[in-house]
N, C-alpha and C. Protein backbone atom coordinates (compact mmCIF):
# COMPACT_ATOMS: atom_id res chain seq x y z
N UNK A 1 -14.22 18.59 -12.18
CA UNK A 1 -13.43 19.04 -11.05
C UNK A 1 -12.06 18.37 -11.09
N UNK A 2 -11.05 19.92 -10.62
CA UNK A 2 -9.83 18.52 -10.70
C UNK A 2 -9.27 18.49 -9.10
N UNK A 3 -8.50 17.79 -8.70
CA UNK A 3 -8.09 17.41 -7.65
C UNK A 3 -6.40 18.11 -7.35
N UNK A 4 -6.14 19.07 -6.99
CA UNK A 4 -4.87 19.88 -6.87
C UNK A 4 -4.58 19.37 -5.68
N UNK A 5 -2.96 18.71 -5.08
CA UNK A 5 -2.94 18.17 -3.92
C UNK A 5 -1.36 18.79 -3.49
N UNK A 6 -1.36 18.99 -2.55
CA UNK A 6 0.00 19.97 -1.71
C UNK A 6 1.22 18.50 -2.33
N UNK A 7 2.14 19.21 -2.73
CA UNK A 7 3.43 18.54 -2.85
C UNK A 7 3.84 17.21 -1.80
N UNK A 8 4.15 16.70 -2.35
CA UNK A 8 4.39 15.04 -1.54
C UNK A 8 5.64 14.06 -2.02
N UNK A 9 6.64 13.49 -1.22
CA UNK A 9 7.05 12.76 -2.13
C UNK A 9 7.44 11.49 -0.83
N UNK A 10 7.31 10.13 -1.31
CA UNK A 10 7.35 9.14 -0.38
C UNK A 10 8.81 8.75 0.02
N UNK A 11 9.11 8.57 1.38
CA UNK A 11 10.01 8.35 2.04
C UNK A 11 10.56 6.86 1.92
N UNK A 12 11.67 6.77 1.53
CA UNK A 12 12.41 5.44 1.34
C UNK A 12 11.64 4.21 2.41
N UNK A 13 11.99 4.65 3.28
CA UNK A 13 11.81 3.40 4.80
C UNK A 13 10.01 3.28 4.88
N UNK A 14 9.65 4.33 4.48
CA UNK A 14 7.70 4.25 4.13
C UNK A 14 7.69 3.19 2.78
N UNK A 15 8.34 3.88 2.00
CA UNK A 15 7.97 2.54 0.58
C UNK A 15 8.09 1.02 1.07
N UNK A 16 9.49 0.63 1.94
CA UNK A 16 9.87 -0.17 1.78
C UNK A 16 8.81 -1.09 2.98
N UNK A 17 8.16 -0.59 3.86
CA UNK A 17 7.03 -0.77 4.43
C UNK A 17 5.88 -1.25 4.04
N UNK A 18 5.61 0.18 3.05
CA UNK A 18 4.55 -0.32 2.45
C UNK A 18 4.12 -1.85 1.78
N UNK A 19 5.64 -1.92 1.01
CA UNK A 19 5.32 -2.98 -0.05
C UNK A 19 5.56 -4.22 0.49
N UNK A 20 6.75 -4.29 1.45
CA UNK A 20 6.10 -5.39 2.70
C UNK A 20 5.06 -6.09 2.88
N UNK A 21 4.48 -4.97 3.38
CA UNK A 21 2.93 -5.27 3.63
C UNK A 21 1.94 -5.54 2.48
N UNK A 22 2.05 -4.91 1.22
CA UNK A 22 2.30 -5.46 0.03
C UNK A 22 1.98 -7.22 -0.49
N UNK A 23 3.00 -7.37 -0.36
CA UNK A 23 3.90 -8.64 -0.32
C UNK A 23 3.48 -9.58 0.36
N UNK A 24 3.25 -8.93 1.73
CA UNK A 24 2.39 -10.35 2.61
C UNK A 24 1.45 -10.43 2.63
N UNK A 25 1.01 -9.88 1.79
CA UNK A 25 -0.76 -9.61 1.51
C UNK A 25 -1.45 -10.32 0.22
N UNK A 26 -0.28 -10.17 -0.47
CA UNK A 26 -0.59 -11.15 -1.40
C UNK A 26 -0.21 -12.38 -1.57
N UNK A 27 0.83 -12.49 -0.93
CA UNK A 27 1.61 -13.82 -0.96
C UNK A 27 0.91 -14.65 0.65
N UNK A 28 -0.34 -14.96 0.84
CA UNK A 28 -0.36 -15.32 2.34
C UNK A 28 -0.34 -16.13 2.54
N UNK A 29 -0.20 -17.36 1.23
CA UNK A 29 -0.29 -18.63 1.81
C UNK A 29 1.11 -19.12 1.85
N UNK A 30 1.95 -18.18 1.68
CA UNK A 30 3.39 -19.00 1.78
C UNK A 30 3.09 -19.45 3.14
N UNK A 31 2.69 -19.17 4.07
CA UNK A 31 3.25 -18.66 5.93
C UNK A 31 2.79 -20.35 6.09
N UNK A 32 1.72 -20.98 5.03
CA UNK A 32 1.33 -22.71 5.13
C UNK A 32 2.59 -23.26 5.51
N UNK A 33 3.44 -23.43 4.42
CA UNK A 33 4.93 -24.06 4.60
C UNK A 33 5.63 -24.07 5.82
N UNK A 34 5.97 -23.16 6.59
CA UNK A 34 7.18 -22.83 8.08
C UNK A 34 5.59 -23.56 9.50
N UNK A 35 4.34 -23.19 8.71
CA UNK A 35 3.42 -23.82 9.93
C UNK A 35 3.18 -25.42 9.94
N UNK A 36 3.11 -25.74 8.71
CA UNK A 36 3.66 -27.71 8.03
C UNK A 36 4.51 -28.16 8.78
N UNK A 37 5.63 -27.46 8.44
CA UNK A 37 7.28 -27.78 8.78
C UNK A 37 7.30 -27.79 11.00
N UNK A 38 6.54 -26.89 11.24
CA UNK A 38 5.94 -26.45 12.40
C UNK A 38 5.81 -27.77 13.34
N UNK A 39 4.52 -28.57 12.41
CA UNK A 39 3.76 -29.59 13.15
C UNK A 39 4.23 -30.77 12.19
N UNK A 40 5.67 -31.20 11.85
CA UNK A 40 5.80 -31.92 11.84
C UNK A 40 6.20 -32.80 12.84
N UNK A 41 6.77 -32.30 14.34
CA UNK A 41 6.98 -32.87 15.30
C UNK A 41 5.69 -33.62 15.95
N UNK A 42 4.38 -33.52 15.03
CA UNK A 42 3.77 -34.53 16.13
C UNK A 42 3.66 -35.70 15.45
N UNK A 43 4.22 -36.50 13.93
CA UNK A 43 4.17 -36.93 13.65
C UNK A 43 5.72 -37.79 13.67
N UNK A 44 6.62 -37.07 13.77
CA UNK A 44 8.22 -37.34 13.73
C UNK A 44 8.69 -37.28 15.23
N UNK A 45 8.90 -38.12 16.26
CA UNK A 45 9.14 -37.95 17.41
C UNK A 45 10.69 -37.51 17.67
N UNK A 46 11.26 -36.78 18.24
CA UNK A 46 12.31 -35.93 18.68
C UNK A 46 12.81 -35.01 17.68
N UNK A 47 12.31 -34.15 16.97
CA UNK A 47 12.29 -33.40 15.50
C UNK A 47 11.73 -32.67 16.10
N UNK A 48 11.63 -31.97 16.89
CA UNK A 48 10.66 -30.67 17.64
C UNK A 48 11.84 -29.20 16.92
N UNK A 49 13.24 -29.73 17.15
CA UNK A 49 14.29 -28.12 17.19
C UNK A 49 14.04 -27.94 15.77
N UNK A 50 14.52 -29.32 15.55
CA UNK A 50 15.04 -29.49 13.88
C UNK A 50 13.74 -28.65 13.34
N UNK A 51 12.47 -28.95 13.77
CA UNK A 51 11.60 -28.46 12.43
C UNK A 51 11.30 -27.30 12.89
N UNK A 52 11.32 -26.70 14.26
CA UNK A 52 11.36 -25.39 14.52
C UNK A 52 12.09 -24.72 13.82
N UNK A 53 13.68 -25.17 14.00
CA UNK A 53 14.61 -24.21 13.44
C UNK A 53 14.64 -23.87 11.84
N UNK A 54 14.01 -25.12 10.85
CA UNK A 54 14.29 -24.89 9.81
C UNK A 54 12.69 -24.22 9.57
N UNK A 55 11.65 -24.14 10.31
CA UNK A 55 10.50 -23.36 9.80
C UNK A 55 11.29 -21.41 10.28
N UNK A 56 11.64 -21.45 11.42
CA UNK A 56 12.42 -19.69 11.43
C UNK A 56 13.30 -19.63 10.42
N UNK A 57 14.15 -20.52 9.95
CA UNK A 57 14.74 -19.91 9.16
C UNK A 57 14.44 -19.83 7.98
N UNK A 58 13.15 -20.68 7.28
CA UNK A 58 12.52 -20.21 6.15
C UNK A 58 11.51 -18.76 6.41
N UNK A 59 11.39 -19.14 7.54
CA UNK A 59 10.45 -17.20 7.50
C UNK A 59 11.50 -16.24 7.34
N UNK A 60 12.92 -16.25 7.89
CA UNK A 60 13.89 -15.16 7.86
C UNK A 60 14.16 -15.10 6.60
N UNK A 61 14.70 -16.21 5.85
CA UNK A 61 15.15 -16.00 4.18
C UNK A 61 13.69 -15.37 3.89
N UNK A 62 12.78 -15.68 3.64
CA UNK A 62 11.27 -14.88 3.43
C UNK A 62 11.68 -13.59 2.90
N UNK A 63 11.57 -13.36 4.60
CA UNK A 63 11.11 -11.62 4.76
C UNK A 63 12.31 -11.21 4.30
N UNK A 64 13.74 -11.61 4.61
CA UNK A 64 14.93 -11.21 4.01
C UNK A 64 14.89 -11.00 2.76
N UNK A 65 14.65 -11.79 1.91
CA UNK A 65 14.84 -12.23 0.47
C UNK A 65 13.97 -10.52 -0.14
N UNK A 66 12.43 -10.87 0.50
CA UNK A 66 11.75 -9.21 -0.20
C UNK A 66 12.19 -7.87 0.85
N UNK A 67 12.82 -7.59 1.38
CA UNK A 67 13.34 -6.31 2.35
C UNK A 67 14.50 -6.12 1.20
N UNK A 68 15.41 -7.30 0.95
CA UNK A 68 16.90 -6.73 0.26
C UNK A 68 16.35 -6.35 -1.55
N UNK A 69 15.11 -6.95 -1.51
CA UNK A 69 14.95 -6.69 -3.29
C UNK A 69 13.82 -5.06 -3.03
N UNK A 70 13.09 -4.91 -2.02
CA UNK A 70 12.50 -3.47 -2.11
C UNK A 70 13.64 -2.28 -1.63
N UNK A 71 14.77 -2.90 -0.89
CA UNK A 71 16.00 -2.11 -0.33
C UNK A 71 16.71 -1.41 -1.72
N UNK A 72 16.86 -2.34 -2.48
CA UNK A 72 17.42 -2.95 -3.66
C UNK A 72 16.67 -1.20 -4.86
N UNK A 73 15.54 -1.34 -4.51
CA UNK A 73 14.75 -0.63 -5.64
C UNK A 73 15.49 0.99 -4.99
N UNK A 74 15.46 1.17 -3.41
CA UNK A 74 15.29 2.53 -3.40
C UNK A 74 16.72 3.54 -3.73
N UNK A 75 17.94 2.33 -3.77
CA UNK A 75 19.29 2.12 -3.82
C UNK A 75 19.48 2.91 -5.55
N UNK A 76 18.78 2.38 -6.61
CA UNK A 76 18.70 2.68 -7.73
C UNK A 76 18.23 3.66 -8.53
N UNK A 77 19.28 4.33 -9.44
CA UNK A 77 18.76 5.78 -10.25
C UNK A 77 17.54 5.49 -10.78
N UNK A 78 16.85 4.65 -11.66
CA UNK A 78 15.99 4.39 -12.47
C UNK A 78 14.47 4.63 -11.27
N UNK A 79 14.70 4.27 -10.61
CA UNK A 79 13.52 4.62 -9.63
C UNK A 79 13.38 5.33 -8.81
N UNK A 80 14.44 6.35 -8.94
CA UNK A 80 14.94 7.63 -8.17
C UNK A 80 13.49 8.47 -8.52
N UNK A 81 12.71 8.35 -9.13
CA UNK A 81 11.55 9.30 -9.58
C UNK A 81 10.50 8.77 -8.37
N UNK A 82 10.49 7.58 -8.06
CA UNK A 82 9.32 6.91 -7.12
C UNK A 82 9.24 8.21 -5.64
N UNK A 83 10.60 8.78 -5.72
CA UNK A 83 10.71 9.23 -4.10
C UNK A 83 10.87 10.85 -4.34
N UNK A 84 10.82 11.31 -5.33
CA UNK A 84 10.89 12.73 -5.12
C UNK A 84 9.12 13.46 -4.94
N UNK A 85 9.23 14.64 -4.75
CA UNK A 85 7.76 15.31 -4.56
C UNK A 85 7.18 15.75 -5.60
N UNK A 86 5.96 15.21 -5.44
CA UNK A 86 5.19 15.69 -6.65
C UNK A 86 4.02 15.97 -6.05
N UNK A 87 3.23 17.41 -7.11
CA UNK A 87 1.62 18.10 -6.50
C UNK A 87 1.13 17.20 -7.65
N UNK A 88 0.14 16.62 -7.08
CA UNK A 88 -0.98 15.54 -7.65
C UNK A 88 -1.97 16.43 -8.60
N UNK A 89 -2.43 16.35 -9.68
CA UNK A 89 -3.57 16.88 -10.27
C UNK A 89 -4.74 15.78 -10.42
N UNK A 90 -5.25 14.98 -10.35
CA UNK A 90 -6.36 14.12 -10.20
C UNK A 90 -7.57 14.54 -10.74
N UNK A 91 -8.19 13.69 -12.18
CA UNK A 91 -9.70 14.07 -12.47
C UNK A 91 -9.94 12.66 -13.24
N UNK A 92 -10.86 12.50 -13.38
CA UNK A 92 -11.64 11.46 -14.26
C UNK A 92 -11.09 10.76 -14.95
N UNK A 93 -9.97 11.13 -15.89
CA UNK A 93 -9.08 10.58 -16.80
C UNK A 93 -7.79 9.92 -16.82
N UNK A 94 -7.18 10.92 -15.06
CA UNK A 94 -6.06 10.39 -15.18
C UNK A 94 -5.45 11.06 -14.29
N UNK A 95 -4.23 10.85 -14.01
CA UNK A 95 -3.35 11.29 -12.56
C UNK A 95 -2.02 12.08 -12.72
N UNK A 96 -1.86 13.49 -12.99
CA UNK A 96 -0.93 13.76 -13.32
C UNK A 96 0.08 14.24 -12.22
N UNK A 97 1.06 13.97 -12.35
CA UNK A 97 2.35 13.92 -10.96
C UNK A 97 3.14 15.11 -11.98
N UNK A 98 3.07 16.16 -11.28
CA UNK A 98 4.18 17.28 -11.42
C UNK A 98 5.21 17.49 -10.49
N UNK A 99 6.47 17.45 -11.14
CA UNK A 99 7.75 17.68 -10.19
C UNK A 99 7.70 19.62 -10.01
N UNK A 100 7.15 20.24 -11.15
CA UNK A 100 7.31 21.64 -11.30
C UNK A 100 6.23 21.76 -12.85
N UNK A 101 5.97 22.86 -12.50
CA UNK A 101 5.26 23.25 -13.71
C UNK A 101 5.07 23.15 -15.18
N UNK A 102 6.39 22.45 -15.90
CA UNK A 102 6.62 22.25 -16.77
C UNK A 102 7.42 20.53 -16.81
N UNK A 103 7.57 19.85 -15.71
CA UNK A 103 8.12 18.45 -15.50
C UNK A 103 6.98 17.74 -15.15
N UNK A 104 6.94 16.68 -15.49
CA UNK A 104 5.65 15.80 -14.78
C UNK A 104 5.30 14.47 -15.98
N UNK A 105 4.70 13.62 -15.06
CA UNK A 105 3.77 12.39 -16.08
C UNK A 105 2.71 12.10 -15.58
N UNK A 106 2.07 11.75 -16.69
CA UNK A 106 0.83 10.76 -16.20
C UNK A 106 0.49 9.61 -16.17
N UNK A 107 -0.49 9.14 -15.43
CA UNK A 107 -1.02 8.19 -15.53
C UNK A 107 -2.51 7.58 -15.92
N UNK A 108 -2.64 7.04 -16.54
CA UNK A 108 -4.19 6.69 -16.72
C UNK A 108 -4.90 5.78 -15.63
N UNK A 109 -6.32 6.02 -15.75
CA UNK A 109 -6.55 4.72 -14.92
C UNK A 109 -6.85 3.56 -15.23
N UNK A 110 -6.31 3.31 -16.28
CA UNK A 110 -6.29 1.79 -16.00
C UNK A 110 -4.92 1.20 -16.15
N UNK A 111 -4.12 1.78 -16.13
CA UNK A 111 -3.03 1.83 -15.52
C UNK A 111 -3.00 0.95 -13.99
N UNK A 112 -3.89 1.67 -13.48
CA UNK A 112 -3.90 0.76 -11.35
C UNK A 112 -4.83 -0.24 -11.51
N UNK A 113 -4.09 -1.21 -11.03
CA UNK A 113 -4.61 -2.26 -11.06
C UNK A 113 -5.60 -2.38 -9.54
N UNK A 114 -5.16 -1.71 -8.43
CA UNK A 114 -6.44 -1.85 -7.37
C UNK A 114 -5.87 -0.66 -7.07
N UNK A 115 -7.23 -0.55 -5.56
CA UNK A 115 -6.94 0.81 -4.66
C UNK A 115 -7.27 0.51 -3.57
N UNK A 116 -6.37 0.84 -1.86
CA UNK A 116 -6.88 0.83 -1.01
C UNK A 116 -6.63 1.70 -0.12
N UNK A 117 -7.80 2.11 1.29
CA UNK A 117 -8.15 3.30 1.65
C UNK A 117 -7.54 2.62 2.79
N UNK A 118 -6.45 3.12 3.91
CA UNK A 118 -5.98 2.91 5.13
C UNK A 118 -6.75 4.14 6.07
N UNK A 119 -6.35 4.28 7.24
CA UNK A 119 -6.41 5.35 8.21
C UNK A 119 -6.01 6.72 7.67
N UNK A 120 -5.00 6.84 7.10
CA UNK A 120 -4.68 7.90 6.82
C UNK A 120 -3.83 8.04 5.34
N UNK A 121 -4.67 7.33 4.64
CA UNK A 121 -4.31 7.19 3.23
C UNK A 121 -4.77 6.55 2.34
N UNK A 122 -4.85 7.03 0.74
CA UNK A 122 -4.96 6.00 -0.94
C UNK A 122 -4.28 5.64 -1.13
N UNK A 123 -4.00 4.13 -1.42
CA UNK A 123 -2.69 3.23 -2.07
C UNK A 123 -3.60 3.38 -3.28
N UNK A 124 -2.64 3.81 -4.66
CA UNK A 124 -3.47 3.13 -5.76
C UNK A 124 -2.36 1.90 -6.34
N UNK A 125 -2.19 0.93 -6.31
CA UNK A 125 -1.30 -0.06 -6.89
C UNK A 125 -1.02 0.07 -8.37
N UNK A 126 0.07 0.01 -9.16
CA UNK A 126 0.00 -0.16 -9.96
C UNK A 126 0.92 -1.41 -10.46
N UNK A 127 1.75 -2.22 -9.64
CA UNK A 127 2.35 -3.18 -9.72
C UNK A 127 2.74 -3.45 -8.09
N UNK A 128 3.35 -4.46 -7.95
CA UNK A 128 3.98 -4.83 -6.42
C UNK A 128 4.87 -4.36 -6.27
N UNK A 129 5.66 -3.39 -6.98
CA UNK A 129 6.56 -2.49 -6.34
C UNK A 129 6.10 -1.30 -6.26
N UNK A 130 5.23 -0.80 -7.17
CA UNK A 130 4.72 0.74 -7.74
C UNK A 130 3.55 0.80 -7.26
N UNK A 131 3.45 1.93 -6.57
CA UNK A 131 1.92 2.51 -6.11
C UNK A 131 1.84 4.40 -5.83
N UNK A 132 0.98 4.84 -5.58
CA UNK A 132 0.91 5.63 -5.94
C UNK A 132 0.38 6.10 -3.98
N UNK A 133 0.87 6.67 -3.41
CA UNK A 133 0.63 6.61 -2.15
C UNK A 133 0.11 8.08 -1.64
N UNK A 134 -0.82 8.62 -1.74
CA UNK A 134 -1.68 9.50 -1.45
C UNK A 134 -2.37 9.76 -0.08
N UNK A 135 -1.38 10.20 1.06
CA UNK A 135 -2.14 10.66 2.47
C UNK A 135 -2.82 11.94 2.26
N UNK A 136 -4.13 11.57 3.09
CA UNK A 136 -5.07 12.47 3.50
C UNK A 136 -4.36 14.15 3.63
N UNK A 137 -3.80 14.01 4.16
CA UNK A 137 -3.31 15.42 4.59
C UNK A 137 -2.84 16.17 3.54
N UNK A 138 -2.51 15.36 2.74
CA UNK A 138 -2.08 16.37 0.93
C UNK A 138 -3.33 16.96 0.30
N UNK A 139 -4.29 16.65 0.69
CA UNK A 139 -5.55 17.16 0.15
C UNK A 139 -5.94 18.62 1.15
N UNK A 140 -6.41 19.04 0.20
CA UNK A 140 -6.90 20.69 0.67
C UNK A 140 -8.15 20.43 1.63
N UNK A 141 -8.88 19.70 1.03
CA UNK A 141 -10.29 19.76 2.27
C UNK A 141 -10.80 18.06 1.73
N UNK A 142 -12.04 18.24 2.89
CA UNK A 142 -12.95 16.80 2.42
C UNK A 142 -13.22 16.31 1.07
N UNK A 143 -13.96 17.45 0.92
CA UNK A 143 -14.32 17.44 -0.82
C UNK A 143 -13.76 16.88 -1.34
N UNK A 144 -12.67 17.43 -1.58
CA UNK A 144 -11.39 16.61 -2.57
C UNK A 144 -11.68 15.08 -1.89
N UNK A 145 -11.61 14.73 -0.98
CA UNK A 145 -11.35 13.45 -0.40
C UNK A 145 -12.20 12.58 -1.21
N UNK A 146 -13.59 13.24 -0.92
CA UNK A 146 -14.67 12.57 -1.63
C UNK A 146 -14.80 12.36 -2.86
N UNK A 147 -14.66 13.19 -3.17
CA UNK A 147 -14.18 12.99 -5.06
C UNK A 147 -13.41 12.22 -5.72
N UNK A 148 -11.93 11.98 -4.99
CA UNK A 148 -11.25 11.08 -4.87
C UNK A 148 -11.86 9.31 -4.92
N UNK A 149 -12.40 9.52 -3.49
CA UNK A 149 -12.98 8.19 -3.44
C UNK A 149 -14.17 8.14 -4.48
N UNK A 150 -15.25 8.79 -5.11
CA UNK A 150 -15.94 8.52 -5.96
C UNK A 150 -15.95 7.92 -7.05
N UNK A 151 -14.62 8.57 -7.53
CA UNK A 151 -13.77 8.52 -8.67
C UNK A 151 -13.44 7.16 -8.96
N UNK A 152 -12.66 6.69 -7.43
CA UNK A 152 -12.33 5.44 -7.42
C UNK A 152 -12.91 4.27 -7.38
N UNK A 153 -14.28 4.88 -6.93
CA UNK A 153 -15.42 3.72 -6.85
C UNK A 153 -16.00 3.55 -8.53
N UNK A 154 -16.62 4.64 -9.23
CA UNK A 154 -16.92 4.45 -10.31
C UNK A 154 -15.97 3.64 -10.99
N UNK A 155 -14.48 3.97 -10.87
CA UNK A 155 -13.66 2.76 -11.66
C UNK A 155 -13.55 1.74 -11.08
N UNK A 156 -14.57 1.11 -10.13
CA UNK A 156 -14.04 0.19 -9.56
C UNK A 156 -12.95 -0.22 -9.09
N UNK A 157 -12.30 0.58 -8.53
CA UNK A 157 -11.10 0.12 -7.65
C UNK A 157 -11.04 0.22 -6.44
N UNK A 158 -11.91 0.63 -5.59
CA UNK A 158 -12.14 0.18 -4.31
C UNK A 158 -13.97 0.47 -3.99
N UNK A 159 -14.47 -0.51 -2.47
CA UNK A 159 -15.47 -0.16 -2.50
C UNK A 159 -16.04 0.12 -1.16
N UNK A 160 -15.08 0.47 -0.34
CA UNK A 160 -15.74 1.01 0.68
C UNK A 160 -15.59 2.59 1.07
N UNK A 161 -16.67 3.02 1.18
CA UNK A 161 -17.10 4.71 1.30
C UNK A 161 -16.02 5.28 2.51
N UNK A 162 -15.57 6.80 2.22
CA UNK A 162 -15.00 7.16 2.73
C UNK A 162 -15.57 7.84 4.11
N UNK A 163 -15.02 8.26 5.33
CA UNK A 163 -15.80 8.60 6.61
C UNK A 163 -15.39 9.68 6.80
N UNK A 164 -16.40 10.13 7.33
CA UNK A 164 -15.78 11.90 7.68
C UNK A 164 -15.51 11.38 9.29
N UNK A 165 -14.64 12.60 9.99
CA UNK A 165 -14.73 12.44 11.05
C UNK A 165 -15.84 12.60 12.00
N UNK A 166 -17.02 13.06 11.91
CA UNK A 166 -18.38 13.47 12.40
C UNK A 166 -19.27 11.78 12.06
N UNK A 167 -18.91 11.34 11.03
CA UNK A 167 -19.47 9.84 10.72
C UNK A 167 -18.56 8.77 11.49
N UNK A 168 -17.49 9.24 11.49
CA UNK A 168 -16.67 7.92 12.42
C UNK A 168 -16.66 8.28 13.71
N UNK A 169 -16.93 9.50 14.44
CA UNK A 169 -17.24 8.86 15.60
C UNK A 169 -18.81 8.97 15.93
N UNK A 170 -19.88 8.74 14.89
CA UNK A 170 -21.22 8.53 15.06
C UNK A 170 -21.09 7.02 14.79
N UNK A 171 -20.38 6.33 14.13
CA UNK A 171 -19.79 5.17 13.95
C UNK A 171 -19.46 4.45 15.29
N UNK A 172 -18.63 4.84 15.46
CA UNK A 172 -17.86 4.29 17.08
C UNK A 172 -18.79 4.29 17.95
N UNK A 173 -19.55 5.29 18.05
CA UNK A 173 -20.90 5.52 19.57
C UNK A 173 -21.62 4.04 18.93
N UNK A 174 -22.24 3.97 18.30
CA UNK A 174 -23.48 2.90 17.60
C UNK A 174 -22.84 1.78 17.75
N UNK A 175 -21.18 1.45 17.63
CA UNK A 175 -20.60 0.39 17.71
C UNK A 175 -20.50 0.27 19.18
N UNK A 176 -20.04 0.91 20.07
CA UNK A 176 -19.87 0.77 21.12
C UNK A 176 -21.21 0.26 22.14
N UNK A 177 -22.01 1.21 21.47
CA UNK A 177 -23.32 0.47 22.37
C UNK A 177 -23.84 -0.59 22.04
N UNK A 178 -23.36 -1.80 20.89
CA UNK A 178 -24.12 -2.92 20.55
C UNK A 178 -23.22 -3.61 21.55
């Protein structure tokens, strides 16, 4: 079976979101440092601003530093391909992104290094800038959905089962009453 998916192409201010989130996801123990710097006032008596101010302003250079380098990516020809639309073909082997019928590349899978299932979407990662961002709604029906996620489970790249809406809110009732 292959996986035919309605035309899609990811929105600048969505990428730069995404990989954000990305970013602080992998990087989580920086946030140790500005909370150190934090509680050094109970050890240093009248150093309360001082270490406040210099823990905000290491979180601002932070988040600054990766916003101007993912800003940075969407700014540039070479990655001008990340944001245009492409209909997904998806099967067992590999992921092909068509701009038009005769334009397109692929990808293999092992190519992605992970995969994860949000509310209303597949991240497949293939680096910390590059992912492959696949919402629900590009898919024609469930099926596809499921297949999708199967796919992804046999390669091990993610492992929690996908929900239909009839299972998530048989989900929610069972949760709600414990």
């Amino acid at each position: 079976m292959i996986i035919k998916t309605k035309k899609y192409g990811l929105g600048k201010k969505q990428y730069i979101n995404l990989c954000l989130k990305n970013v602080l996801k992998e990087f989580w123990w920086v946030w140790f440092v500005p909370v150190v710097i934090m509680l050094l006032p109970i050890f240093i008596s009248g150093a309360f601003w001082w270490c406040f101010s210099i823990a905000l302003l290491l979180i601002v250079l932070y988040l600054g530093f990766w916003y101007i380098q993912f800003t940075a990516v969407t700014q540039l020809d070479q990655y001008k391909m990340l944001f245009e639309k492409f209909v997904y073909e998806i099967d067992s082997r590999q992921i092909l992104m068509k701009i038009n019928a005769k334009e397109g590349s692929q990808i293999t899978w092992d190519k992605i290094k992970k995969a994860e299932k949000t509310k209303n979407a597949f991240i497949l990662s293939i680096s910390r800038a590059q992912f492959i961002h696949l919402p629900f709604d590009i898919f024609k029906s469930d099926l596809e959905l499921k297949f999708l996620e199967t796919i992804l489970r046999r390669k091990g790249l993610i492992t929690t089962p996908i929900k239909g809406k009839d299972q998530t809110e048989e989900q929610e009732k069972i949760e709600t009453k414990k």
